[in-house]
PDB file of N, CA and C in Angstrom:
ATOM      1  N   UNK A   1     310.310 -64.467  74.185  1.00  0.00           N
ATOM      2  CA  UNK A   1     311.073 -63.868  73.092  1.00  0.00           C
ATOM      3  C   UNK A   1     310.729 -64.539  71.755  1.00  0.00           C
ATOM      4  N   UNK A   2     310.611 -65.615  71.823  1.00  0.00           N
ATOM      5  CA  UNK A   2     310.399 -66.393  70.531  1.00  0.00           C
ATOM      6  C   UNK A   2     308.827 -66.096  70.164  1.00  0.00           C
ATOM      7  N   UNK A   3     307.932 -65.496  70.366  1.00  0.00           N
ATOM      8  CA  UNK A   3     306.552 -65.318  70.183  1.00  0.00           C
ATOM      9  C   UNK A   3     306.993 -63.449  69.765  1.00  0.00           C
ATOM     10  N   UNK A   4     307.708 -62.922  70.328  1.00  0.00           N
ATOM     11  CA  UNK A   4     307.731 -61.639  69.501  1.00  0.00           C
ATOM     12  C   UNK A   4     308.823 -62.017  68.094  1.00  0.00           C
ATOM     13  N   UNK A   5     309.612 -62.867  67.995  1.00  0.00           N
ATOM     14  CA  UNK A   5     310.286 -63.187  66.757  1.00  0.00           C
ATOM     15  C   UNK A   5     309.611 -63.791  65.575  1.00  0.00           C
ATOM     16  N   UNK A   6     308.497 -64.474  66.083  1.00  0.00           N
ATOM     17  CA  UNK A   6     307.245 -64.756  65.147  1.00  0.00           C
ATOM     18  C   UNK A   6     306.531 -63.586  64.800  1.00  0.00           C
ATOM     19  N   UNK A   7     306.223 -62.841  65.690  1.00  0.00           N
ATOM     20  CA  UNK A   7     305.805 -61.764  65.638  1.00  0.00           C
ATOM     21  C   UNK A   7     306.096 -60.478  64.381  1.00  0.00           C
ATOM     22  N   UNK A   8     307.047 -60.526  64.803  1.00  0.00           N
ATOM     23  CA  UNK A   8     308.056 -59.733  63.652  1.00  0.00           C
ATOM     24  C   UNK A   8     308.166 -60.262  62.231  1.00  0.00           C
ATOM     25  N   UNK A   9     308.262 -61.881  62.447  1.00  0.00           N
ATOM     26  CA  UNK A   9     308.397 -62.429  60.848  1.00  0.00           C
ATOM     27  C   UNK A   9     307.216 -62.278  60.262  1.00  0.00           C
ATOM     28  N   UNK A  10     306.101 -62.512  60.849  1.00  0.00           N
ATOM     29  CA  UNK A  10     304.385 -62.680  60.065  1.00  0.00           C
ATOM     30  C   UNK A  10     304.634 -61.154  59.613  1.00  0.00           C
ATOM     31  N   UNK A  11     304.727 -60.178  60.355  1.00  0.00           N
ATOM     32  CA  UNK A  11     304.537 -58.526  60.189  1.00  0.00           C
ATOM     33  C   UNK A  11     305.159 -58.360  59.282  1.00  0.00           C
ATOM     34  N   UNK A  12     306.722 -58.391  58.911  1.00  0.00           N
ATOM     35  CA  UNK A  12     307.628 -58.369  58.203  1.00  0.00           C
ATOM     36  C   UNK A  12     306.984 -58.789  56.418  1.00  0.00           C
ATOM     37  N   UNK A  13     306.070 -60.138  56.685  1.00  0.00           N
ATOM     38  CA  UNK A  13     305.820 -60.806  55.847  1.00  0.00           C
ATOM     39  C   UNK A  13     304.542 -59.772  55.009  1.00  0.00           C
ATOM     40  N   UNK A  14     303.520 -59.958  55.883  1.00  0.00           N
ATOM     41  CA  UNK A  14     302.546 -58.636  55.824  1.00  0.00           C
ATOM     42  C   UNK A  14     302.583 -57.401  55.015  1.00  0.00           C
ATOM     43  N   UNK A  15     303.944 -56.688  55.771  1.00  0.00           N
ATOM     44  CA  UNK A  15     304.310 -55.080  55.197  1.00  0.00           C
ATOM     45  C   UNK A  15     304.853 -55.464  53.639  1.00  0.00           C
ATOM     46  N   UNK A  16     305.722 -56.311  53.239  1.00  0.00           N
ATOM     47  CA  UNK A  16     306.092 -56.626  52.130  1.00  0.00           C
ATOM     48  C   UNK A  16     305.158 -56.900  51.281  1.00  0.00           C
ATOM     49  N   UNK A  17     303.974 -57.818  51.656  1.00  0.00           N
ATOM     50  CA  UNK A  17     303.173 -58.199  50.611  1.00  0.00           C
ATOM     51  C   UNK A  17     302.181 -56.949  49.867  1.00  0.00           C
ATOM     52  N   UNK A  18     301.567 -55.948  51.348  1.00  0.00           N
ATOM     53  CA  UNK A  18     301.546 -54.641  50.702  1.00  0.00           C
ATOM     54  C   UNK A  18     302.034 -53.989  50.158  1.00  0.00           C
ATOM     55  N   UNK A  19     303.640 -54.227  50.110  1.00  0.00           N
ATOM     56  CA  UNK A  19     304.228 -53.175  49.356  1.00  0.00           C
ATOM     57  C   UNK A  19     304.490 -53.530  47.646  1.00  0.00           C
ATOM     58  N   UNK A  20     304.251 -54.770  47.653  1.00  0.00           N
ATOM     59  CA  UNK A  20     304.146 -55.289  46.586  1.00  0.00           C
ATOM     60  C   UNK A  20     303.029 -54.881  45.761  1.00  0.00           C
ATOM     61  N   UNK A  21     302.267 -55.401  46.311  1.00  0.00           N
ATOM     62  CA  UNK A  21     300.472 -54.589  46.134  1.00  0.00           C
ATOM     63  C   UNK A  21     300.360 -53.351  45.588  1.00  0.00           C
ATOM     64  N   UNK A  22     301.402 -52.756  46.647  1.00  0.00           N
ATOM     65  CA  UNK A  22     301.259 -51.039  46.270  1.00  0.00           C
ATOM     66  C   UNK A  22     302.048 -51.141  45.383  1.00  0.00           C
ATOM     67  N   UNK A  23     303.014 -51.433  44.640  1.00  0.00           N
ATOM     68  CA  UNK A  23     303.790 -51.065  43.934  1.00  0.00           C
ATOM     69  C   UNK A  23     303.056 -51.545  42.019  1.00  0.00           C
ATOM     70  N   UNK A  24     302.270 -52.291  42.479  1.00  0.00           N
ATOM     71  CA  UNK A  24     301.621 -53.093  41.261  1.00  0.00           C
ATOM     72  C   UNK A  24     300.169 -52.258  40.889  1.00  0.00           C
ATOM     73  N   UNK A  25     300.088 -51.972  42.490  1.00  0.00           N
ATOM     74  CA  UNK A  25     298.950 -51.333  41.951  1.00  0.00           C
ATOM     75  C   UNK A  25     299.448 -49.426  41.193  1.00  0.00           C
ATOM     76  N   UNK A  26     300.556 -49.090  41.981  1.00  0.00           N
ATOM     77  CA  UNK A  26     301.051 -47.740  40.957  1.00  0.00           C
ATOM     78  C   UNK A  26     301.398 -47.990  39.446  1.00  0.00           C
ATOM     79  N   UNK A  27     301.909 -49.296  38.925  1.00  0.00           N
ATOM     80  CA  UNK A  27     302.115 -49.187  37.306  1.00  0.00           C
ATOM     81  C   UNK A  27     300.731 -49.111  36.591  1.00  0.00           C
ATOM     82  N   UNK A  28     299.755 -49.700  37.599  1.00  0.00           N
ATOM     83  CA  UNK A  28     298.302 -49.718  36.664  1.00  0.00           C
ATOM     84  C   UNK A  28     297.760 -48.629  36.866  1.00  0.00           C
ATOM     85  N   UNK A  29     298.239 -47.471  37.298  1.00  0.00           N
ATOM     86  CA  UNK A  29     297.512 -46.038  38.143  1.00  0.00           C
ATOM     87  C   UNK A  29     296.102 -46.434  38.624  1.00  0.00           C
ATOM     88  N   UNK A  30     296.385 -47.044  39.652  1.00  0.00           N
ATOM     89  CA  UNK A  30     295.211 -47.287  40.304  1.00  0.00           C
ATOM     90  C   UNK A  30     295.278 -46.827  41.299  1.00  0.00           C
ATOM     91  N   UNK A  31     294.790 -45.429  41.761  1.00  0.00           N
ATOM     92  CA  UNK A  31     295.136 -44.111  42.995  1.00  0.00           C
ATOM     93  C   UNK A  31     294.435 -44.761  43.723  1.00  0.00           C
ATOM     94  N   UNK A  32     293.350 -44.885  44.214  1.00  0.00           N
ATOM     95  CA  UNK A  32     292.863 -45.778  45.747  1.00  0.00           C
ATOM     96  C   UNK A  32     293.585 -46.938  46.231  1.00  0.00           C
ATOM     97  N   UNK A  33     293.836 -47.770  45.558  1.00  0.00           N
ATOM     98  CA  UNK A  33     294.459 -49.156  46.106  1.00  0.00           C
ATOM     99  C   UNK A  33     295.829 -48.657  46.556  1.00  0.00           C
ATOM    100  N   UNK A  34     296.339 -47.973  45.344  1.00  0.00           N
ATOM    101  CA  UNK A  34     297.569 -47.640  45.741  1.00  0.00           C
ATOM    102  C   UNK A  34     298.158 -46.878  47.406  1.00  0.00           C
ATOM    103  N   UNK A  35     297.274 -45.726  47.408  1.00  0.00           N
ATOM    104  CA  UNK A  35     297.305 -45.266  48.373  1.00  0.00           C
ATOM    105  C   UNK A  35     296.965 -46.202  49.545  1.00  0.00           C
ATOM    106  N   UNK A  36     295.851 -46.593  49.875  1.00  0.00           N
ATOM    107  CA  UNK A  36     295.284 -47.555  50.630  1.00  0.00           C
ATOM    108  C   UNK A  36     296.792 -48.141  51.345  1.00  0.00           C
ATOM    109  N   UNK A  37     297.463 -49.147  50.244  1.00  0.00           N
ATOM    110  CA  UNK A  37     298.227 -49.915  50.524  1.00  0.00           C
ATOM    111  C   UNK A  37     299.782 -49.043  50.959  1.00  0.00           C
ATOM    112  N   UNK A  38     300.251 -48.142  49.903  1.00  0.00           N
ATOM    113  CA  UNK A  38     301.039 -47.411  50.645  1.00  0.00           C
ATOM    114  C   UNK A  38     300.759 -46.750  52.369  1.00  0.00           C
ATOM    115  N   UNK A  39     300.003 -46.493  52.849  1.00  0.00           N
ATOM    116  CA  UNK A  39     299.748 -45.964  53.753  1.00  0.00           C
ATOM    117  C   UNK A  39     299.872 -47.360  55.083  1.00  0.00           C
ATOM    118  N   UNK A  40     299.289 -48.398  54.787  1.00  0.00           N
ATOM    119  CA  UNK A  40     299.450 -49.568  55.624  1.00  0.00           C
ATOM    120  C   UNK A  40     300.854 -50.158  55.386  1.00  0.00           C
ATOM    121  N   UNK A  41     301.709 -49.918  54.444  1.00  0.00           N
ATOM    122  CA  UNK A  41     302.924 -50.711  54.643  1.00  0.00           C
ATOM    123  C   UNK A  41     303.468 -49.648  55.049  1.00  0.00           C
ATOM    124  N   UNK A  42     303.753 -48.020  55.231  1.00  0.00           N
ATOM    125  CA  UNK A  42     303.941 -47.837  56.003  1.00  0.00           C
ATOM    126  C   UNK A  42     303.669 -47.309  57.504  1.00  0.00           C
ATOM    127  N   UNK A  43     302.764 -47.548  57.908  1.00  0.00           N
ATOM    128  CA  UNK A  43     301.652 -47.639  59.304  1.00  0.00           C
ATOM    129  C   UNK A  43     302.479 -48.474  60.180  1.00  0.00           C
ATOM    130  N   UNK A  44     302.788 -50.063  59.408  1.00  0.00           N
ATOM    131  CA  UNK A  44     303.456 -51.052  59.716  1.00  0.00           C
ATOM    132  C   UNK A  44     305.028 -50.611  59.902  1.00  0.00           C
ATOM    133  N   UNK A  45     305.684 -49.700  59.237  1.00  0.00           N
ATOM    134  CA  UNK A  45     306.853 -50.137  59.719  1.00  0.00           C
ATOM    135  C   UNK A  45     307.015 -49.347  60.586  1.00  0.00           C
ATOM    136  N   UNK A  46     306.117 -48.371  60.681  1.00  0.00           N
ATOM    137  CA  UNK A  46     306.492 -47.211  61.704  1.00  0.00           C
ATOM    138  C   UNK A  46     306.326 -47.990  63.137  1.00  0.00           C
ATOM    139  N   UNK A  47     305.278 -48.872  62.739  1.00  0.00           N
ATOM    140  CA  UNK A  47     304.870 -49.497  64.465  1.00  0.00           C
ATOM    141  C   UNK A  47     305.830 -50.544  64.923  1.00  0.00           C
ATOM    142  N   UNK A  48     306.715 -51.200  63.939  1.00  0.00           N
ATOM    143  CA  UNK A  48     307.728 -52.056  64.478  1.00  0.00           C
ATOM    144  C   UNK A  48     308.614 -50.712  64.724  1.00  0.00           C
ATOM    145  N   UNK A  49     309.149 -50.306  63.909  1.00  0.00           N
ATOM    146  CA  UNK A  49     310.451 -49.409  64.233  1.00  0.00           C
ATOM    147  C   UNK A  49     310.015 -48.484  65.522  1.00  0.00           C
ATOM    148  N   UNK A  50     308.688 -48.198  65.839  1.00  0.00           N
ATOM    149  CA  UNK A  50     308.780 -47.811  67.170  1.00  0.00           C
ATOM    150  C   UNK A  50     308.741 -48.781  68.348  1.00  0.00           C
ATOM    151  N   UNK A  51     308.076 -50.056  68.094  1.00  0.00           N
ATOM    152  CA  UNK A  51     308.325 -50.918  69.115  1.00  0.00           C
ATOM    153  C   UNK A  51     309.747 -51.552  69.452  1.00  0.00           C
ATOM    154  N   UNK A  52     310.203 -51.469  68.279  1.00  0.00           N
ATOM    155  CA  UNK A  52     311.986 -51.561  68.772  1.00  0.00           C
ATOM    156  C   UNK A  52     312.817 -50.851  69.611  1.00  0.00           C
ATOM    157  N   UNK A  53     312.405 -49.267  69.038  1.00  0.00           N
ATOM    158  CA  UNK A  53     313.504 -48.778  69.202  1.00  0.00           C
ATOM    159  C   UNK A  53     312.545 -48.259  70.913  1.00  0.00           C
ATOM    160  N   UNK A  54     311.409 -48.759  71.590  1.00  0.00           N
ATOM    161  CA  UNK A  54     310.595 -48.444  72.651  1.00  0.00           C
ATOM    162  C   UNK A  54     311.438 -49.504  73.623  1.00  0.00           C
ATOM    163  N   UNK A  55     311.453 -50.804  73.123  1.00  0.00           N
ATOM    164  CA  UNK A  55     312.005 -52.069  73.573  1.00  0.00           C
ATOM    165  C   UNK A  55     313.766 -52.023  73.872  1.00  0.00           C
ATOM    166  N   UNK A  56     314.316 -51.144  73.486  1.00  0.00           N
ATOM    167  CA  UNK A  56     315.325 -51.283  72.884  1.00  0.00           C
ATOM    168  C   UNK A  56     316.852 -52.096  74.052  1.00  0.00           C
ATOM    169  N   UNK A  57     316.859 -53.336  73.613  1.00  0.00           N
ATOM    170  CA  UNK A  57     317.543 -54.663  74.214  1.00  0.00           C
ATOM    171  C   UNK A  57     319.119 -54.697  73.447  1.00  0.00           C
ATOM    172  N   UNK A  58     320.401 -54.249  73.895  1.00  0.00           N
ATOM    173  CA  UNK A  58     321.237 -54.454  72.708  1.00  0.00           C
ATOM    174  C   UNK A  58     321.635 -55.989  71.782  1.00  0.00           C
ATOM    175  N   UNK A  59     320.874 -56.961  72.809  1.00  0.00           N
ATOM    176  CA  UNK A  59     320.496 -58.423  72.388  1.00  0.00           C
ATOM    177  C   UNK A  59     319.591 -58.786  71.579  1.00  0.00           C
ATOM    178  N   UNK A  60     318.600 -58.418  72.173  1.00  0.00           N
ATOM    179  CA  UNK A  60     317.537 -58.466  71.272  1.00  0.00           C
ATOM    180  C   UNK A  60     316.895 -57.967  69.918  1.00  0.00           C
ATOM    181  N   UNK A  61     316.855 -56.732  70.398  1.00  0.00           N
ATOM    182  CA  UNK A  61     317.033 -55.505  69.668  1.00  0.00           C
ATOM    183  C   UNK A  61     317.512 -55.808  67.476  1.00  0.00           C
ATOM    184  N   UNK A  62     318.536 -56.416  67.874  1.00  0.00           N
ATOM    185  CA  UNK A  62     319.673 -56.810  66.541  1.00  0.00           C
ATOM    186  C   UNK A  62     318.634 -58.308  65.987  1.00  0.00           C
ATOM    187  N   UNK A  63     318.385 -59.103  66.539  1.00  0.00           N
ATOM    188  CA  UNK A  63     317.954 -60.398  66.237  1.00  0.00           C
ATOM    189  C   UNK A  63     316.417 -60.347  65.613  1.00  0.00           C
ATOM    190  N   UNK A  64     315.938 -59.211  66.465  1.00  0.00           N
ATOM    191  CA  UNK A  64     314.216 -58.581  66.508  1.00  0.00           C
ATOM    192  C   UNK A  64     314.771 -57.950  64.753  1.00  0.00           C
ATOM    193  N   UNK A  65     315.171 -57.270  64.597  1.00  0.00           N
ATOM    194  CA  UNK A  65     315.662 -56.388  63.233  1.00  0.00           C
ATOM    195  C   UNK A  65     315.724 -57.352  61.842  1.00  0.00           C
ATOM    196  N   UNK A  66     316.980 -58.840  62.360  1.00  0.00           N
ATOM    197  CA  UNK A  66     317.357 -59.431  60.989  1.00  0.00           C
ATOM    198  C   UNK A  66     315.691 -60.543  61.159  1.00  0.00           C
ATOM    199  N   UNK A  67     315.400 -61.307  61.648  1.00  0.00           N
ATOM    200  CA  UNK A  67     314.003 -61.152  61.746  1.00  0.00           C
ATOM    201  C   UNK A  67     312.855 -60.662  61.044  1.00  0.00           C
ATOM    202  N   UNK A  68     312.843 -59.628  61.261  1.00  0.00           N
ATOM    203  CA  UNK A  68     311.936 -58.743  60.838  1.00  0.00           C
ATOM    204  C   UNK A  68     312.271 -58.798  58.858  1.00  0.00           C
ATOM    205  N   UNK A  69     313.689 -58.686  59.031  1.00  0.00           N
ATOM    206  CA  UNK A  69     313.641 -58.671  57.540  1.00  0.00           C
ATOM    207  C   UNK A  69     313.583 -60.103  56.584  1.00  0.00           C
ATOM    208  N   UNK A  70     313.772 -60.955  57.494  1.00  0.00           N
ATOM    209  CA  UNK A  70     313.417 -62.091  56.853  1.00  0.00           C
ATOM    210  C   UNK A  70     311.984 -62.154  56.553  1.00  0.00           C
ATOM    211  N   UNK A  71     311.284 -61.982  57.142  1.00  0.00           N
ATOM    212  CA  UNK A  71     310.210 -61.948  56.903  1.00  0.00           C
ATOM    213  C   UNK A  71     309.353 -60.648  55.909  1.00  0.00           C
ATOM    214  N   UNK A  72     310.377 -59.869  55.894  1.00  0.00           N
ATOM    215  CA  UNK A  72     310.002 -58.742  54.642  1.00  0.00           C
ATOM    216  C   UNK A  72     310.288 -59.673  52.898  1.00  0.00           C
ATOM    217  N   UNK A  73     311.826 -60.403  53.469  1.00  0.00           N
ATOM    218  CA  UNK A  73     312.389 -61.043  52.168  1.00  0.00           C
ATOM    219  C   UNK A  73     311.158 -62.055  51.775  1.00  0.00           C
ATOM    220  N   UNK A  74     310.333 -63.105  52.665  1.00  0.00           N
ATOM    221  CA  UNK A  74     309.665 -63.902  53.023  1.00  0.00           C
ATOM    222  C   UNK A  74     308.040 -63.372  51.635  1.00  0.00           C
ATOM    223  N   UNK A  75     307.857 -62.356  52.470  1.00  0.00           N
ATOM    224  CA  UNK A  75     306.709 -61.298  51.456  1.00  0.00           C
ATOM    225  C   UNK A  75     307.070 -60.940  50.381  1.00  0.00           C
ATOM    226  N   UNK A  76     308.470 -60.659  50.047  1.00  0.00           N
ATOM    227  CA  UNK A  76     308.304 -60.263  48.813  1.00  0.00           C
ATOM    228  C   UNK A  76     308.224 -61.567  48.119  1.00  0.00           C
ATOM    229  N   UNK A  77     308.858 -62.654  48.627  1.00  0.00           N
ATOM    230  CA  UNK A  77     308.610 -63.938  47.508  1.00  0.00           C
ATOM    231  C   UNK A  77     307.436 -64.605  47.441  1.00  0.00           C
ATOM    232  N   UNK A  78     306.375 -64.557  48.359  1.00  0.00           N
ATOM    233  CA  UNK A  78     305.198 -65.098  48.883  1.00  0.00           C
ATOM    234  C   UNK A  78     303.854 -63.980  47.338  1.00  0.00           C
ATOM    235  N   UNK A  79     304.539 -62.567  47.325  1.00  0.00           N
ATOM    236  CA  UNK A  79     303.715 -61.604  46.984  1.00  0.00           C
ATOM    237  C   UNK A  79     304.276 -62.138  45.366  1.00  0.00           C
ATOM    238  N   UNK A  80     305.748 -62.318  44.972  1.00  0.00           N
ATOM    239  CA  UNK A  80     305.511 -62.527  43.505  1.00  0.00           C
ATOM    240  C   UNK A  80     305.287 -63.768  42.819  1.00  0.00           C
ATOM    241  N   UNK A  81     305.298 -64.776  43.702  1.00  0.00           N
ATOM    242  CA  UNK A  81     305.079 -66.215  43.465  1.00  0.00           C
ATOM    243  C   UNK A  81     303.577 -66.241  42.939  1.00  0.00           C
ATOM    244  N   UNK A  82     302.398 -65.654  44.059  1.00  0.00           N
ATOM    245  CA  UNK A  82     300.981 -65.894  44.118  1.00  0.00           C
ATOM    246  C   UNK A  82     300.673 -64.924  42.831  1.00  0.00           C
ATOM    247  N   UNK A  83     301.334 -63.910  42.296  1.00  0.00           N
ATOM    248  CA  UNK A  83     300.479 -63.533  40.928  1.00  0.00           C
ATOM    249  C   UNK A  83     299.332 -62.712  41.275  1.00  0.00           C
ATOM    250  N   UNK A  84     299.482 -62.354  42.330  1.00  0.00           N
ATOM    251  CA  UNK A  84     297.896 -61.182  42.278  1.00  0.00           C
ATOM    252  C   UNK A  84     297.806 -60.165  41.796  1.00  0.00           C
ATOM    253  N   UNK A  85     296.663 -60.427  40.970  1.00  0.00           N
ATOM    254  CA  UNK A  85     296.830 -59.156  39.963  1.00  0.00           C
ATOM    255  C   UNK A  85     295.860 -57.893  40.693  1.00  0.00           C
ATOM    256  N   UNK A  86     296.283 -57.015  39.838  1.00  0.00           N
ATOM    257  CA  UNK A  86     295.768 -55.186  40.249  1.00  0.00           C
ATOM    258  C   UNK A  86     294.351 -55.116  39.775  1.00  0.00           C
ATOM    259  N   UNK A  87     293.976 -55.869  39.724  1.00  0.00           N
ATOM    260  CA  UNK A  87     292.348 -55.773  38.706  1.00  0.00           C
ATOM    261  C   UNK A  87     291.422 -54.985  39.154  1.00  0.00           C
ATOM    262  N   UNK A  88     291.659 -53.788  39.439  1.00  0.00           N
ATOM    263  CA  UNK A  88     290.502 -52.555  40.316  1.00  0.00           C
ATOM    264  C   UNK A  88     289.809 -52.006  38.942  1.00  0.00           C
ATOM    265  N   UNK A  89     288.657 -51.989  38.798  1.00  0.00           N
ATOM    266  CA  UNK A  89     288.003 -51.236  37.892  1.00  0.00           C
ATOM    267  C   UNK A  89     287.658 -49.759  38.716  1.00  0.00           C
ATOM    268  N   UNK A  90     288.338 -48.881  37.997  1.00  0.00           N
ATOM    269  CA  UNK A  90     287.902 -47.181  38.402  1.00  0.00           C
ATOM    270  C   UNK A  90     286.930 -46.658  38.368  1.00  0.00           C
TER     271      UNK A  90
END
């Protein structure tokens, strides 16, 4: 159990940092990156939210979830701390 709770936090961490990405990369209208990255953050949540709700533990299940969002909270601070900028030339 504790190797899918890691599991969930790295992922969690992951989908956020794309969404960050994507979201930085839409103020600069940068349509490829953007898309790119929208499409993988959500790829990602679709594949946890189906492995949950596939798994579905009324124990687990809840712990797998707040988890998961720690590690979303985790990405978004990881994604605005590091400063990566949108720098795509079109």
């Amino acid at each position: 159990m504790i190797i899918h709770l890691i599991i969930y936090f790295l992922v969690g961490i992951v989908q956020d940092f794309c969404f960050t990405l994507n979201s930085r990369y839409i103020a600069k209208d940068k349509i490829l990156p953007a898309v790119i990255f929208s499409w993988l953050t959500v790829m990602v949540s679709m594949l946890v939210l189906y492995n949950i709700l596939n798994e579905l533990d009324p124990q687990k299940s809840i712990i797998e979830i707040i988890i998961y969002c720690l590690g979303i909270a985790a990405g978004t601070f990881l994604a605005m701390k590091l400063k990566i900028t949108a720098n795509v030339k079109e």
